[in-house]
PDB file of N, CA and C in Angstrom:
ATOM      1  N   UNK A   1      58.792  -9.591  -1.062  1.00  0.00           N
ATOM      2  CA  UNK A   1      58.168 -10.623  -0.280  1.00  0.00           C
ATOM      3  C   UNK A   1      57.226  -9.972   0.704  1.00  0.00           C
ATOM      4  N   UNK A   2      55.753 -10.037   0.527  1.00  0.00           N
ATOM      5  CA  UNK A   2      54.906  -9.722   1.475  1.00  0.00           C
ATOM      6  C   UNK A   2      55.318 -10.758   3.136  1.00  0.00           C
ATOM      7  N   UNK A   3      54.622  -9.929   3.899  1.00  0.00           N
ATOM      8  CA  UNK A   3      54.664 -10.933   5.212  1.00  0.00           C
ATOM      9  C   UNK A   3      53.577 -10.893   5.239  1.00  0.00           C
ATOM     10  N   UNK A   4      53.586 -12.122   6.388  1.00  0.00           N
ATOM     11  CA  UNK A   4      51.903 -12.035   6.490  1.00  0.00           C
ATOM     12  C   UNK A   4      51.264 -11.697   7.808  1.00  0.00           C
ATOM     13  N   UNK A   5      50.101 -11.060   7.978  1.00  0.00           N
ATOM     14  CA  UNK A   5      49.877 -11.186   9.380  1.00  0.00           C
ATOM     15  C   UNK A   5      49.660 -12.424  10.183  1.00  0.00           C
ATOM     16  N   UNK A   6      49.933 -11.968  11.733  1.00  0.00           N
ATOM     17  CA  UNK A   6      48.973 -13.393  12.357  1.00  0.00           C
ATOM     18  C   UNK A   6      48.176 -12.537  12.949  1.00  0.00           C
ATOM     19  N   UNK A   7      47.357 -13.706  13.239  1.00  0.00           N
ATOM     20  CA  UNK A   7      46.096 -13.102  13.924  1.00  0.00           C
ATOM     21  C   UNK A   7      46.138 -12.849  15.121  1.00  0.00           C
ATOM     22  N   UNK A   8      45.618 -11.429  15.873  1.00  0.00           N
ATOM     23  CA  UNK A   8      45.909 -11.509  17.221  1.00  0.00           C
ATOM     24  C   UNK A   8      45.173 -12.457  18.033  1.00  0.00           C
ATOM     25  N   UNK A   9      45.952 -12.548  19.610  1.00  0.00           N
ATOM     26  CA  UNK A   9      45.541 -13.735  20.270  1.00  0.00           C
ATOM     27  C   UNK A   9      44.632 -13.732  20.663  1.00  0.00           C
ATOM     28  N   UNK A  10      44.161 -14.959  20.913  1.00  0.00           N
ATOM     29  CA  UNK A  10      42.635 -15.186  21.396  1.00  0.00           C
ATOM     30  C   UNK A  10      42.715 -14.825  23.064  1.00  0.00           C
ATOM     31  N   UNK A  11      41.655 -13.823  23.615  1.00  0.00           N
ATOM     32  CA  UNK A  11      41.509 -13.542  24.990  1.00  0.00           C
ATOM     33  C   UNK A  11      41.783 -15.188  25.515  1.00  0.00           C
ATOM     34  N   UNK A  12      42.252 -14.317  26.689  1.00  0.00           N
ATOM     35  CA  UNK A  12      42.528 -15.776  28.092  1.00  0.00           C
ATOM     36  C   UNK A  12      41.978 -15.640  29.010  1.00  0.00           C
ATOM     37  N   UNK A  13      41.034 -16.957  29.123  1.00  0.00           N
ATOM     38  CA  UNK A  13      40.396 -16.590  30.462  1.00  0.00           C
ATOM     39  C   UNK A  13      41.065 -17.438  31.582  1.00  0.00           C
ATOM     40  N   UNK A  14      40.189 -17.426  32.940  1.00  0.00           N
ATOM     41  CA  UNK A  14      41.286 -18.568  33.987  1.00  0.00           C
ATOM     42  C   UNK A  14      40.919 -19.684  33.830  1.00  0.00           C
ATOM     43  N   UNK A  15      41.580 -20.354  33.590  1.00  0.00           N
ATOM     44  CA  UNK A  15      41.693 -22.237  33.592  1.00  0.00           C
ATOM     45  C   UNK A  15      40.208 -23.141  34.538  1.00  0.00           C
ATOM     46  N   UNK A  16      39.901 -23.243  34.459  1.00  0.00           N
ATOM     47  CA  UNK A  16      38.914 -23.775  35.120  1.00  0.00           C
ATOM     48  C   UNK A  16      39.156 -25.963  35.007  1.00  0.00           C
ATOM     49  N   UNK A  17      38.421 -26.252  35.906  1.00  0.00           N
ATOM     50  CA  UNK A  17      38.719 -27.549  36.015  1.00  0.00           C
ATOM     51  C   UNK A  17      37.677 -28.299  35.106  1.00  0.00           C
ATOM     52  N   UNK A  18      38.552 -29.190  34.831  1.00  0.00           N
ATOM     53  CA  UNK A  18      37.344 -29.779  33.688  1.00  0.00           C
ATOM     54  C   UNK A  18      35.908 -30.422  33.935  1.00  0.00           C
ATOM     55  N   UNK A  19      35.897 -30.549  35.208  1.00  0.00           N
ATOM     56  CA  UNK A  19      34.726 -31.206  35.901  1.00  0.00           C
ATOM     57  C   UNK A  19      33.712 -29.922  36.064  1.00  0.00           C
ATOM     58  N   UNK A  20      33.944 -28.606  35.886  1.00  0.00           N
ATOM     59  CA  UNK A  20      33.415 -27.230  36.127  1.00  0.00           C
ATOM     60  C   UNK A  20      32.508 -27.515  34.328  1.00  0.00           C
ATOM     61  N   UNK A  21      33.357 -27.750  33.384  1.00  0.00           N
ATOM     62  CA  UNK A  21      32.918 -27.714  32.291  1.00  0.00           C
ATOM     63  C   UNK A  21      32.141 -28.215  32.292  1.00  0.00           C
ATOM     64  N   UNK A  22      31.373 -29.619  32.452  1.00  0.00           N
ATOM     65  CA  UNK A  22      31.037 -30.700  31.837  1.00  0.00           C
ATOM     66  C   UNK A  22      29.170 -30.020  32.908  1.00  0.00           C
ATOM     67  N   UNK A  23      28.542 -30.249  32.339  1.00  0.00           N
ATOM     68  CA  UNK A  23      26.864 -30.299  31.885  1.00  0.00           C
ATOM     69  C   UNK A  23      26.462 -30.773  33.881  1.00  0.00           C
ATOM     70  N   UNK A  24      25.898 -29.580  34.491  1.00  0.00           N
ATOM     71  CA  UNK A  24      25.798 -30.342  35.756  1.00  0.00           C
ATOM     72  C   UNK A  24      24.740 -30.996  36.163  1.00  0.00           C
ATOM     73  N   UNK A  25      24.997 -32.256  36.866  1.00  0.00           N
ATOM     74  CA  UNK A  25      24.223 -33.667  36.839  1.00  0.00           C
ATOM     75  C   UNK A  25      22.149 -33.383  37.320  1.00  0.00           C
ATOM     76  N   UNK A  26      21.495 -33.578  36.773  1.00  0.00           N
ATOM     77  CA  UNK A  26      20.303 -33.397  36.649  1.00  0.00           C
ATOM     78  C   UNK A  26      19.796 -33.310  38.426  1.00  0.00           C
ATOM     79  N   UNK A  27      19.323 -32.530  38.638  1.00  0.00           N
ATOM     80  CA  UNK A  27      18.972 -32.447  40.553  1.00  0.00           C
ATOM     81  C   UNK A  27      17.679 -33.445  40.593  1.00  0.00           C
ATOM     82  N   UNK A  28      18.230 -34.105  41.540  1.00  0.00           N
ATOM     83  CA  UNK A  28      17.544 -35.310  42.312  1.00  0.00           C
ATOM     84  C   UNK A  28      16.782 -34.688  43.532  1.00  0.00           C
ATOM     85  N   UNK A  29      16.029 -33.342  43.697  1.00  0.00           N
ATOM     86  CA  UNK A  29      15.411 -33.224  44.504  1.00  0.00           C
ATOM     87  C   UNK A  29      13.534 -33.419  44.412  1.00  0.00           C
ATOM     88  N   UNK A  30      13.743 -33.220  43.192  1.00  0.00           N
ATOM     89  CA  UNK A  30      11.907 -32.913  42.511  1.00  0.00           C
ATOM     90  C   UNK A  30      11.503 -35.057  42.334  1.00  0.00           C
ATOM     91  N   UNK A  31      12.667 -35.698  42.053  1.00  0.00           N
ATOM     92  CA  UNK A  31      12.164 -37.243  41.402  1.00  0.00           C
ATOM     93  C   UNK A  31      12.664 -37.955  42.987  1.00  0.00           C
ATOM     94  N   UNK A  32      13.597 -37.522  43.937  1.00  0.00           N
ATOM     95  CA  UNK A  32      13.731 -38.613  44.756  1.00  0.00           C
ATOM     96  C   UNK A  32      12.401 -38.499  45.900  1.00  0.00           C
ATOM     97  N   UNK A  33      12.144 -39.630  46.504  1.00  0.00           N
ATOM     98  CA  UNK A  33      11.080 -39.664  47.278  1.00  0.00           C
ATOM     99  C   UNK A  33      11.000 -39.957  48.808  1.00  0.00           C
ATOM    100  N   UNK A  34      10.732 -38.434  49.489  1.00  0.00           N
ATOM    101  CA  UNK A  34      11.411 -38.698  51.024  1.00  0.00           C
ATOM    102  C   UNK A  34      10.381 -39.144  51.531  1.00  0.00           C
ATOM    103  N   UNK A  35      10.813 -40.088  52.483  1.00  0.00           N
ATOM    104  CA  UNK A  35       9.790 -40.462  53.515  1.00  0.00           C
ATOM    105  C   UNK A  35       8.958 -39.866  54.429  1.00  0.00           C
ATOM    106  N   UNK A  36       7.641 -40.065  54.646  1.00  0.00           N
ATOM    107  CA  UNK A  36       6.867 -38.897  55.108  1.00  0.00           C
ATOM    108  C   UNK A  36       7.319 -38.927  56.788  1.00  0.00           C
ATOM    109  N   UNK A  37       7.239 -37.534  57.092  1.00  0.00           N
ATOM    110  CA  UNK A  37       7.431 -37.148  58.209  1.00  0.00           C
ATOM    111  C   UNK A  37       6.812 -36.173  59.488  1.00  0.00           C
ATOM    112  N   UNK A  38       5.801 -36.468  59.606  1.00  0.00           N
ATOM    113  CA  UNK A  38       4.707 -35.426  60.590  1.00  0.00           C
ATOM    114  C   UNK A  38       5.442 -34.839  61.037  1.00  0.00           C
ATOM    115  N   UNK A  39       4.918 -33.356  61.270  1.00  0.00           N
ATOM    116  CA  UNK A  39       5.669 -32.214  61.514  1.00  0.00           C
ATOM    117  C   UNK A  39       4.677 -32.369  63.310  1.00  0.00           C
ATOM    118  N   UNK A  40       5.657 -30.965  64.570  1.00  0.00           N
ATOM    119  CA  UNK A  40       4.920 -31.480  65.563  1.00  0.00           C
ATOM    120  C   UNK A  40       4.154 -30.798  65.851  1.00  0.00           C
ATOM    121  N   UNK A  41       3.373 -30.166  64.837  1.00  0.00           N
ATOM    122  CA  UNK A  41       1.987 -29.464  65.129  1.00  0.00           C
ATOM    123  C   UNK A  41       1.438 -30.685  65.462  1.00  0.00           C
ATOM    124  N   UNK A  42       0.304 -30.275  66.207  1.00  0.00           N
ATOM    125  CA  UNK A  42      -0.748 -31.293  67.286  1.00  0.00           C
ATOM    126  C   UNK A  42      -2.192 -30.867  66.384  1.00  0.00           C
ATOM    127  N   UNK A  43      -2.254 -31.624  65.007  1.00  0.00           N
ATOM    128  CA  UNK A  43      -3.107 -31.110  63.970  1.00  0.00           C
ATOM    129  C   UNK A  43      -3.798 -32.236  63.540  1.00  0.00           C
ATOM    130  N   UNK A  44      -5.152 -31.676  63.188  1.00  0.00           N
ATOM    131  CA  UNK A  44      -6.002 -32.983  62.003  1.00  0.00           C
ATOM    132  C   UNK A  44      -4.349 -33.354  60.938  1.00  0.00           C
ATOM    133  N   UNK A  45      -3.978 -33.096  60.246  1.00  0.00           N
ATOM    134  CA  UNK A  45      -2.723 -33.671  59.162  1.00  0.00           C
ATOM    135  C   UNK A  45      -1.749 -34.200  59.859  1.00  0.00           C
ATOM    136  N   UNK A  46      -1.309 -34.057  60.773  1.00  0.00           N
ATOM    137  CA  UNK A  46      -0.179 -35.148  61.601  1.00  0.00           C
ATOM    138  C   UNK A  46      -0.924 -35.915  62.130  1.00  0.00           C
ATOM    139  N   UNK A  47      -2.168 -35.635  62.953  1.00  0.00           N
ATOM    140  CA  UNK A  47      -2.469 -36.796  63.542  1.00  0.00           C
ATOM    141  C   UNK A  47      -2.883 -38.215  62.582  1.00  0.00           C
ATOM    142  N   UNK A  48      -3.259 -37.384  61.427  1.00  0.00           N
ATOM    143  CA  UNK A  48      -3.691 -38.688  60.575  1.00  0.00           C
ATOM    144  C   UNK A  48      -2.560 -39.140  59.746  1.00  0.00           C
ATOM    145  N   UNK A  49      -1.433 -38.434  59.182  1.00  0.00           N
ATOM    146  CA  UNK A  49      -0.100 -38.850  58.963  1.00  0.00           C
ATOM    147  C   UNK A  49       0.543 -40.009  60.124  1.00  0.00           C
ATOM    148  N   UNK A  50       0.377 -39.966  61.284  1.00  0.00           N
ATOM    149  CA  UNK A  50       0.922 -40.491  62.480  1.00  0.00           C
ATOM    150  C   UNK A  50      -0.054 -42.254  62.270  1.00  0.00           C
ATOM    151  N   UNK A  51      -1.145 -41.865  61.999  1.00  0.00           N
ATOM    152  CA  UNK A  51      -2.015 -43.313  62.025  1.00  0.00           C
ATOM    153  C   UNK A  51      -1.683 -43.806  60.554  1.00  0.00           C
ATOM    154  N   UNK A  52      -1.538 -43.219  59.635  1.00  0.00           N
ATOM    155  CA  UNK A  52      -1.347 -43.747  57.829  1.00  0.00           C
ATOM    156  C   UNK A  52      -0.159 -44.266  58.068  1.00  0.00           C
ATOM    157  N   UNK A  53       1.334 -43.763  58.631  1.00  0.00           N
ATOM    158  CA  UNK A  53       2.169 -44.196  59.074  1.00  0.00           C
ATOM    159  C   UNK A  53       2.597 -45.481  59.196  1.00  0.00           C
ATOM    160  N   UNK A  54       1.481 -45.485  60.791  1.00  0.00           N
ATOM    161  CA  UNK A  54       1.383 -46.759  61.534  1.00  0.00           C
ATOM    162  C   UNK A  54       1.059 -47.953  60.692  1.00  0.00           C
ATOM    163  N   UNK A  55      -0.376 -47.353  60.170  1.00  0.00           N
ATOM    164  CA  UNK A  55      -1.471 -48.702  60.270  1.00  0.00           C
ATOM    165  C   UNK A  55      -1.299 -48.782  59.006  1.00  0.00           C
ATOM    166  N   UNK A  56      -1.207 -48.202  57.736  1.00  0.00           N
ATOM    167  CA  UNK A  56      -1.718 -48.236  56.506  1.00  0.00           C
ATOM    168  C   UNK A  56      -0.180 -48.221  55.765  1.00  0.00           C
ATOM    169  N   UNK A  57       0.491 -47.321  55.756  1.00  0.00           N
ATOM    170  CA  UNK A  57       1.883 -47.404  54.587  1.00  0.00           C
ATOM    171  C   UNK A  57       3.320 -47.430  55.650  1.00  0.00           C
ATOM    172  N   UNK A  58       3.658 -48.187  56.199  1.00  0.00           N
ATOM    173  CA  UNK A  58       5.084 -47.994  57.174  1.00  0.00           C
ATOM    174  C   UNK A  58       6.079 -46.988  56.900  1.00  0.00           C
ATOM    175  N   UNK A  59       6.647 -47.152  55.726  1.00  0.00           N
ATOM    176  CA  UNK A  59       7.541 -46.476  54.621  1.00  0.00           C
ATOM    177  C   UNK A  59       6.991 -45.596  53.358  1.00  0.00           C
ATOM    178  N   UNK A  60       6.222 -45.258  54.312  1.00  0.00           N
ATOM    179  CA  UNK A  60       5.199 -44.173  52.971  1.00  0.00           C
ATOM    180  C   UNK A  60       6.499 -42.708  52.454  1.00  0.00           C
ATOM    181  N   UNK A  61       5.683 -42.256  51.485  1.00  0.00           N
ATOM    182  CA  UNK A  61       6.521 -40.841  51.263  1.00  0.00           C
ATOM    183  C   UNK A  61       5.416 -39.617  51.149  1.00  0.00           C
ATOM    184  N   UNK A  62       6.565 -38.660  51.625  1.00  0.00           N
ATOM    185  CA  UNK A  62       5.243 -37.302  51.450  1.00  0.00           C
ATOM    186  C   UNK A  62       4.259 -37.326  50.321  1.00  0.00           C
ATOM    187  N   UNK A  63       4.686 -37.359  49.444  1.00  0.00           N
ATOM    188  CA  UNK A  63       3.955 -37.154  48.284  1.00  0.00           C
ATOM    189  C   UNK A  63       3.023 -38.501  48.145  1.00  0.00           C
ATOM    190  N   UNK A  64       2.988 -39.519  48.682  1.00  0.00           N
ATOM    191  CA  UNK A  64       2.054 -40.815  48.625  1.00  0.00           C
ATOM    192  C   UNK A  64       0.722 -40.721  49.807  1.00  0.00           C
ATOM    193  N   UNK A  65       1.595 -39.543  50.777  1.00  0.00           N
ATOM    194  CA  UNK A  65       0.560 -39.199  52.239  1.00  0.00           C
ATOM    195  C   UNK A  65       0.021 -38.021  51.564  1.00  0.00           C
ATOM    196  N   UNK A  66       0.380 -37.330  50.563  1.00  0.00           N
ATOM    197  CA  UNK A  66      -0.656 -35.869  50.272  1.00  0.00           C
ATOM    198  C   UNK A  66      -1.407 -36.745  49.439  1.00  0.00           C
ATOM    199  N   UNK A  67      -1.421 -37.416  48.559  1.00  0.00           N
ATOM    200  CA  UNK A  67      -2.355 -38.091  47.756  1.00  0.00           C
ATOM    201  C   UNK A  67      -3.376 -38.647  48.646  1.00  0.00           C
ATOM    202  N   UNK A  68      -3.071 -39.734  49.759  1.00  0.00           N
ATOM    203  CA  UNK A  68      -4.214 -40.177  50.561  1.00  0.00           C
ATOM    204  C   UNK A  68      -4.738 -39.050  50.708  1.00  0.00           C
ATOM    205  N   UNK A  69      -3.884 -37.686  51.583  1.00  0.00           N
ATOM    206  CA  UNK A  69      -4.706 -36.779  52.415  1.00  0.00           C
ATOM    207  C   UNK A  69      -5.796 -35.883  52.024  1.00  0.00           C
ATOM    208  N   UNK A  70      -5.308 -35.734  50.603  1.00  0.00           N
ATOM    209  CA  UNK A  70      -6.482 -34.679  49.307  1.00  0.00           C
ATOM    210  C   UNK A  70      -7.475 -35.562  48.791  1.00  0.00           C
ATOM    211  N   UNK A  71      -7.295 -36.861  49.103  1.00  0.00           N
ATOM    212  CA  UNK A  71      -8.325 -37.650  48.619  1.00  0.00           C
ATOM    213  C   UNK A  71      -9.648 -38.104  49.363  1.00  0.00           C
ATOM    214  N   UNK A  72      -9.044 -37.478  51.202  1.00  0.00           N
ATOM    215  CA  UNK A  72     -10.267 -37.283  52.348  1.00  0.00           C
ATOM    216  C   UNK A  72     -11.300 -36.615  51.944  1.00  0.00           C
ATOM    217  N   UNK A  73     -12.532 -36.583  52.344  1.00  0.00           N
ATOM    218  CA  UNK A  73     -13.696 -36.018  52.429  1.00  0.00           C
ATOM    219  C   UNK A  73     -13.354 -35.344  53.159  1.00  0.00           C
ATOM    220  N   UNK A  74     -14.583 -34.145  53.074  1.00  0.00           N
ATOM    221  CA  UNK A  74     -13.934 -33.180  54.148  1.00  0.00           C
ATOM    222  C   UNK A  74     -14.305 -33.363  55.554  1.00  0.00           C
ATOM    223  N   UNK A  75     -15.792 -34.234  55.611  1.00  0.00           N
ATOM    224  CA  UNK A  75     -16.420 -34.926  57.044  1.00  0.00           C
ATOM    225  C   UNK A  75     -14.862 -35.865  57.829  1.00  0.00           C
ATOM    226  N   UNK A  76     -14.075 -36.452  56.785  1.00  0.00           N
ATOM    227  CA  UNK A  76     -13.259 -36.876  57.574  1.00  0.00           C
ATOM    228  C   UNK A  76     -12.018 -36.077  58.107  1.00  0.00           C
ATOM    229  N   UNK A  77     -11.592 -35.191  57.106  1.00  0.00           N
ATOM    230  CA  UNK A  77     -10.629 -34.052  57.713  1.00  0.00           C
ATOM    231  C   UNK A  77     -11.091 -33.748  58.700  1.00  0.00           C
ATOM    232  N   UNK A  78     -12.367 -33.281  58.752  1.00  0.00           N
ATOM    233  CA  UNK A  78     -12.796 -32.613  60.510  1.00  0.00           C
ATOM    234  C   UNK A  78     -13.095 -33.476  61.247  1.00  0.00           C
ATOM    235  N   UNK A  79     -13.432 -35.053  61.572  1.00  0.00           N
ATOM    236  CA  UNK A  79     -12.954 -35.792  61.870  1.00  0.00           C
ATOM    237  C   UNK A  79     -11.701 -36.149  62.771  1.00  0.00           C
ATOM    238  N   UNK A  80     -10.762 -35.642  62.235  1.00  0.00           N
ATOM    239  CA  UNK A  80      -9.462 -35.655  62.320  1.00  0.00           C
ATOM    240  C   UNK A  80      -8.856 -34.683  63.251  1.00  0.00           C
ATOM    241  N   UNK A  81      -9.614 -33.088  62.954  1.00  0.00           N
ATOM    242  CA  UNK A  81      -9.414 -32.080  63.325  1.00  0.00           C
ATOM    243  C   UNK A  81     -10.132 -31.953  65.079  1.00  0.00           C
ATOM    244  N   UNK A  82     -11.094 -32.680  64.945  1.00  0.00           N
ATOM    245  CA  UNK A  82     -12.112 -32.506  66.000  1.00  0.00           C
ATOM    246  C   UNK A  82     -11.105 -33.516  67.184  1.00  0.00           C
ATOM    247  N   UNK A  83     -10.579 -34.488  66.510  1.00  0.00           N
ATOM    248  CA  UNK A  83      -9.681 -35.278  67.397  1.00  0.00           C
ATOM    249  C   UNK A  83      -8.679 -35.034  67.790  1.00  0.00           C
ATOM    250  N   UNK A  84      -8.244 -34.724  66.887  1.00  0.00           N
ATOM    251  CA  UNK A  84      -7.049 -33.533  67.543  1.00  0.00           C
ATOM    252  C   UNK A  84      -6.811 -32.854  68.261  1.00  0.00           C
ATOM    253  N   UNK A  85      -7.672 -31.881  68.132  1.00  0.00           N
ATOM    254  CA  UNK A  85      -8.126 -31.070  69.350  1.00  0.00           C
ATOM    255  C   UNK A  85      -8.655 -31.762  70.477  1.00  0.00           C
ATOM    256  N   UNK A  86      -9.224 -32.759  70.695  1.00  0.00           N
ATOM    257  CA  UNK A  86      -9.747 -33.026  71.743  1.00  0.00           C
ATOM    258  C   UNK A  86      -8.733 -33.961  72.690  1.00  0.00           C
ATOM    259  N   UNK A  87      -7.499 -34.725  71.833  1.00  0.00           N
ATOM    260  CA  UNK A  87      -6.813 -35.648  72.051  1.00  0.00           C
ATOM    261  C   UNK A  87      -5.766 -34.420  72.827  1.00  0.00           C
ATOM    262  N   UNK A  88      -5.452 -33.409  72.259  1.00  0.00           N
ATOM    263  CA  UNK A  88      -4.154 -32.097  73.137  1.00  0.00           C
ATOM    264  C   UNK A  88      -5.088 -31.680  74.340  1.00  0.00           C
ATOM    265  N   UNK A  89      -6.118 -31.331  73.969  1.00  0.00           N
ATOM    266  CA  UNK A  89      -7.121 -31.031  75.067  1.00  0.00           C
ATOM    267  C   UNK A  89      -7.036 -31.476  76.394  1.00  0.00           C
ATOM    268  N   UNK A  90      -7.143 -33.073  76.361  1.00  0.00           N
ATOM    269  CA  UNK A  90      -7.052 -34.061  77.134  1.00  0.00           C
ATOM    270  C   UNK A  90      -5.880 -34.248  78.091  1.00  0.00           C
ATOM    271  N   UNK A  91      -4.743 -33.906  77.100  1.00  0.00           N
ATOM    272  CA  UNK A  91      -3.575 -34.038  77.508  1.00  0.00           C
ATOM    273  C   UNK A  91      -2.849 -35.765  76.993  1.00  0.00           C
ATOM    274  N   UNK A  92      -3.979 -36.182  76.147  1.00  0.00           N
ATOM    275  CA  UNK A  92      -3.252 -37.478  75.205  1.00  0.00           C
ATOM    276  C   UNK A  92      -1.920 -37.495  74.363  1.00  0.00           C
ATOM    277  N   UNK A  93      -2.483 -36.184  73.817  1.00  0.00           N
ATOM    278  CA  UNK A  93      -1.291 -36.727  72.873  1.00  0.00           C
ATOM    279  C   UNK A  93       0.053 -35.833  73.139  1.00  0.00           C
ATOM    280  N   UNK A  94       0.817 -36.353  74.248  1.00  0.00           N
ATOM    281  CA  UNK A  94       1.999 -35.712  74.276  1.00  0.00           C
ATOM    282  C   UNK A  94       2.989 -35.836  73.978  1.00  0.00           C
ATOM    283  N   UNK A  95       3.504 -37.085  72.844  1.00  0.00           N
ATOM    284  CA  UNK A  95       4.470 -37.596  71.588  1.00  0.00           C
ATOM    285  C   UNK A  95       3.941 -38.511  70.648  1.00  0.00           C
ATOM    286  N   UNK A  96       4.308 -38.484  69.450  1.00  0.00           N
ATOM    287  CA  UNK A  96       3.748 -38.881  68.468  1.00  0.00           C
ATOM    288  C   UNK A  96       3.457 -40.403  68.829  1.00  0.00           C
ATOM    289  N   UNK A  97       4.611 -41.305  69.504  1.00  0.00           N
ATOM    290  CA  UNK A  97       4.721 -42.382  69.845  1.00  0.00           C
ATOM    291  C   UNK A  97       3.138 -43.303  70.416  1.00  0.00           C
ATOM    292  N   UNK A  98       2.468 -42.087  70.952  1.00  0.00           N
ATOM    293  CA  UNK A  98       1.648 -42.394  71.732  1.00  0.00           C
ATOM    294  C   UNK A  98       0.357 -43.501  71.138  1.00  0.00           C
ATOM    295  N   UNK A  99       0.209 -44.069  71.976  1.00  0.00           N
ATOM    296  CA  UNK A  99      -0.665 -45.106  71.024  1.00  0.00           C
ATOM    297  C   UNK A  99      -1.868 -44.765  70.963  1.00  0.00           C
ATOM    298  N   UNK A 100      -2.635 -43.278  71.207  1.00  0.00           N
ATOM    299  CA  UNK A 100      -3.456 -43.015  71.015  1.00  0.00           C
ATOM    300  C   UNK A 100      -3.516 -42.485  70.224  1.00  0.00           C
ATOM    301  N   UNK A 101      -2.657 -41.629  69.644  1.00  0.00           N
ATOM    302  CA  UNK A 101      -1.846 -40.891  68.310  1.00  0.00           C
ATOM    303  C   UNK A 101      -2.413 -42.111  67.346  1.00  0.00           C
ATOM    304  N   UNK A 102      -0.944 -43.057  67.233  1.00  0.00           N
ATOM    305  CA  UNK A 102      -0.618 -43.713  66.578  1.00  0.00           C
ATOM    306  C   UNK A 102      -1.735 -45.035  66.110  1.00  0.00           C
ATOM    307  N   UNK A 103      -2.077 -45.232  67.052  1.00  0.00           N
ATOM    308  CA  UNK A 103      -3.413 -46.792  66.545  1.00  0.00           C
ATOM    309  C   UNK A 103      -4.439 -46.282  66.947  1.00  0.00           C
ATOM    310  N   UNK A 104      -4.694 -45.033  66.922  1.00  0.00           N
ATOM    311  CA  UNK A 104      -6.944 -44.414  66.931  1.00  0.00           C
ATOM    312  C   UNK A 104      -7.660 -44.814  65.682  1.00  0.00           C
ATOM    313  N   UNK A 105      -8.747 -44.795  65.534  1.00  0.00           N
ATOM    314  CA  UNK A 105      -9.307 -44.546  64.347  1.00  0.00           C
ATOM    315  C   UNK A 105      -8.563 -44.172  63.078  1.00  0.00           C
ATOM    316  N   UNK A 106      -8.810 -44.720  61.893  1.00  0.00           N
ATOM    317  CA  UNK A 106      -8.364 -44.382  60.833  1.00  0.00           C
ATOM    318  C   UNK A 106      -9.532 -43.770  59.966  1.00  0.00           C
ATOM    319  N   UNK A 107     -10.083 -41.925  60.046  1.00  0.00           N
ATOM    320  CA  UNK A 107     -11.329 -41.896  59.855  1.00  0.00           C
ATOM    321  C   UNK A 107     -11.603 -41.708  58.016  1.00  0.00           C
TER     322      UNK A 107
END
């Protein structure tokens, strides 16, 4: 009577939880859409983020304010820039709140 072999055992690894296994859930950082948020540089791009804000999209998102913002001429970026500067200058704009910020020109 032959015997037979068995086969040796299959390596063991450590147990892991089954929720470790399973395919991890697609990242929601690139498709969800945050609301835009001026940073507090005292700049042509916040100041006109601060008025698009206001006057034009309430609940806008970054990516809906870079589209307006790349879609400026550049006479109006400096525009923007020239006001800026002149609005810190002044001593106007010392929170975003400010309604000189917030309801100036939309150039």
């Amino acid at each position: 009577m032959e015997s037979q072999r068995n086969p040796p055992p299959a390596p063991t690894y450590p147990s892991m939880p089954a929720a470790s296994q399973e395919p991890p859930e697609p990242s929601t950082a690139k498709t969800k859409k945050s609301k835009m948020r001026p940073g507090a540089a005292k700049n042509a791009r916040n100041l006109c983020a601060h008025r698009w804000l206001k006057q034009v999209n309430t609940n806008g998102t970054t990516e809906e304010f870079r589209i307006y913002w790349d879609s400026l001429m550049s006479e109006q970026r400096e525009d923007y820039r020239l006001e800026a500067e002149r609005l810190e200058g002044e001593g106007k704009w010392t929170k975003p709140s400010d309604a000189v910020v917030c309801n100036g020109t939309l150039h």
